[in-house]
Protein backbone atom coordinates (compact mmCIF):
# COMPACT_ATOMS: atom_id res chain seq x y z
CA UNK A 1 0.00 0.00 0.00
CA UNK A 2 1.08 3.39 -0.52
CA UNK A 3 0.57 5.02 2.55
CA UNK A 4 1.72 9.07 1.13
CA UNK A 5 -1.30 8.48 -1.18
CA UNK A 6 -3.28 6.97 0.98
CA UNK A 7 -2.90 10.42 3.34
CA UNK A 8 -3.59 12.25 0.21
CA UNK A 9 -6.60 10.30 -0.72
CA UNK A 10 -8.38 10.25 2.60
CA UNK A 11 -7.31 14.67 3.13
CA UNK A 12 -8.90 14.98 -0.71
CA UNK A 13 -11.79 12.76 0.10
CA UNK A 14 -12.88 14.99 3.25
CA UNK A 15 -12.03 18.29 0.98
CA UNK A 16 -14.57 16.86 -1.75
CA UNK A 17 -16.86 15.65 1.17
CA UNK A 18 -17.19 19.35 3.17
CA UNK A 19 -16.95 21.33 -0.19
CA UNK A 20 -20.43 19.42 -1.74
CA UNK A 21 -21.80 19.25 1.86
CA UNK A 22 -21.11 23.29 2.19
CA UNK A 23 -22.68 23.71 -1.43
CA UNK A 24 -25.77 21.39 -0.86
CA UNK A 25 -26.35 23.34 3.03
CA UNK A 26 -27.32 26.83 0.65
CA UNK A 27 -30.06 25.07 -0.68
CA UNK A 28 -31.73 22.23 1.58
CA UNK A 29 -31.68 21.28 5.33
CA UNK A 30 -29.47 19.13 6.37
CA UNK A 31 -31.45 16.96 8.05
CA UNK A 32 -33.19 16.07 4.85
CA UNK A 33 -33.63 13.21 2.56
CA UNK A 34 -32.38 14.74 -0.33
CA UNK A 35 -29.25 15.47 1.74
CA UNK A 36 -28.50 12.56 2.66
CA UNK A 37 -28.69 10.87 -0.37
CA UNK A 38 -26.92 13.74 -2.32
CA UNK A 39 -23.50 12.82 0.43
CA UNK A 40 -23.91 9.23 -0.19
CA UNK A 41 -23.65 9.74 -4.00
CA UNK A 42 -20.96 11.77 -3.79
CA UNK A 43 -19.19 10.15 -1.38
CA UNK A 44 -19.68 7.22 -4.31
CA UNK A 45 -18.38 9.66 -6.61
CA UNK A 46 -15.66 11.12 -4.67
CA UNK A 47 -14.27 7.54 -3.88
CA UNK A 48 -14.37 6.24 -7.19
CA UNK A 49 -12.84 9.19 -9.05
CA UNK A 50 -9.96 8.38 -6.20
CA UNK A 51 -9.97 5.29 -7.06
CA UNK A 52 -9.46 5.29 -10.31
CA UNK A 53 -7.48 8.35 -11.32
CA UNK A 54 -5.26 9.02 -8.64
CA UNK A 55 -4.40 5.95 -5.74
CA UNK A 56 -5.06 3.34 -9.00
CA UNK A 57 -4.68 -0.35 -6.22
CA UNK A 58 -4.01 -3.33 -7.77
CA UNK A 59 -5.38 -5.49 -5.78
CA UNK A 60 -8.79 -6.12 -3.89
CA UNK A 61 -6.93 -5.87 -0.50
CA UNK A 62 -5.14 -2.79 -1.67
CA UNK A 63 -8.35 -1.40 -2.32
CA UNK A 64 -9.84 -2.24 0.90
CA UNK A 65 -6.96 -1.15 2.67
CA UNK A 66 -6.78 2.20 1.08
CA UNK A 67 -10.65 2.54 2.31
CA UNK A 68 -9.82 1.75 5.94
CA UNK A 69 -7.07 4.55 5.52
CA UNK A 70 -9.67 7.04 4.01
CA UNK A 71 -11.85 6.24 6.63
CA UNK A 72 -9.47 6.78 9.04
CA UNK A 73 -8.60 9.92 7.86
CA UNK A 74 -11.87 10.95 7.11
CA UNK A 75 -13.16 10.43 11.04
CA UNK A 76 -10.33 12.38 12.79
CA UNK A 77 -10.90 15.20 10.58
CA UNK A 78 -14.31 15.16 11.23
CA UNK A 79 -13.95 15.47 15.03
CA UNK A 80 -12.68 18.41 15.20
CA UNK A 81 -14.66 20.06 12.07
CA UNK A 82 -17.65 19.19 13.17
CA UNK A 83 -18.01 17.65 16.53
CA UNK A 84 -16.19 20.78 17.96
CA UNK A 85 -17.04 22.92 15.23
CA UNK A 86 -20.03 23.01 12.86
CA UNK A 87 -22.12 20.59 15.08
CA UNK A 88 -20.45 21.46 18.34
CA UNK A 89 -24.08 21.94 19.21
CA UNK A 90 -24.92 18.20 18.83
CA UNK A 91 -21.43 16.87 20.07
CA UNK A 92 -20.52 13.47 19.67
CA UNK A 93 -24.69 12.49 19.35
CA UNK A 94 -23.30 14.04 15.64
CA UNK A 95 -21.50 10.94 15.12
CA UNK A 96 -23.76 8.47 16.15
CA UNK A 97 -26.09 9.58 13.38
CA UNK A 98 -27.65 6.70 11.15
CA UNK A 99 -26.89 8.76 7.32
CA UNK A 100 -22.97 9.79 8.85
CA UNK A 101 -22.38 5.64 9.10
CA UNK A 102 -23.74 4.82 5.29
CA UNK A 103 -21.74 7.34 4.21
CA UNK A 104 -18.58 5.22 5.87
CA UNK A 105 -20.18 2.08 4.50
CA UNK A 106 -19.85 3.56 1.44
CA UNK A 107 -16.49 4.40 1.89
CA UNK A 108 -15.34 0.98 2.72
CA UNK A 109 -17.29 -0.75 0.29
CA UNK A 110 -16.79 1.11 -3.02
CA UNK A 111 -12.83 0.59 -3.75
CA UNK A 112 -13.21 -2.66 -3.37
CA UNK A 113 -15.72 -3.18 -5.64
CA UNK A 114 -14.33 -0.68 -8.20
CA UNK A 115 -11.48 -3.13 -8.23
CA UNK A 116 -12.94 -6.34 -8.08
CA UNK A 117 -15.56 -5.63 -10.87
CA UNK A 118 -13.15 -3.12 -12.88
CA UNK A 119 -15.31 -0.64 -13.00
């Protein structure tokens, strides 16, 4: 596994991630539906574009690997961005929310597939 673009992967994910998520907050709730299911397709989007034109794994496990990483990454940025930050109103009750963990299913599932299916 690479692990520098790993890093890179999982700091680009979040960018991609809280960019959207800012863009999408100007024009719905974020408590919505339609919110929800506009992260988890770009989240699918976001992954896959990583995926394929940038960390390129060769393997399955690779893949999987460089999902954990993103995850990873993706979870300690969003402590302090939004537990303490943007949701500091919420706290931690911000992380145990249903739509936050499909979009880290997501996450873990989508490399792998991308590479076992070639897509």
């Amino acid at each position: 596994m690479d692990l520098k673009k790993g890093i890179v992967s999982g700091i680009v994910y979040y960018a991609i991630i809280f960019l959207v998520a800012s863009i999408i907050m100007q024009f719905t709730a974020t408590t919505t539906i339609l919110f929800d299911s506009l992260m988890w397709i770009t989240t699918v989007v976001a992954i896959y574009l990583i995926v394929k034109n940038y960390y390129k794994p060769k393997s399955v496990k690779d893949a999987f690997m460089l999902s954990v990483l993103v995850a990873i990454i993706a979870f300690l940025i969003e402590i302090p961005v939004m537990v303490y930050g943007f949701a500091a109103d919420q706290g931690w009750s911000y992380m145990m929310m249903w739509d936050l963990w499909i979009g880290y299913l997501l996450l873990l599932i989508v490399p792998a597939l991308v590479v076992k299916f070639k897509l």
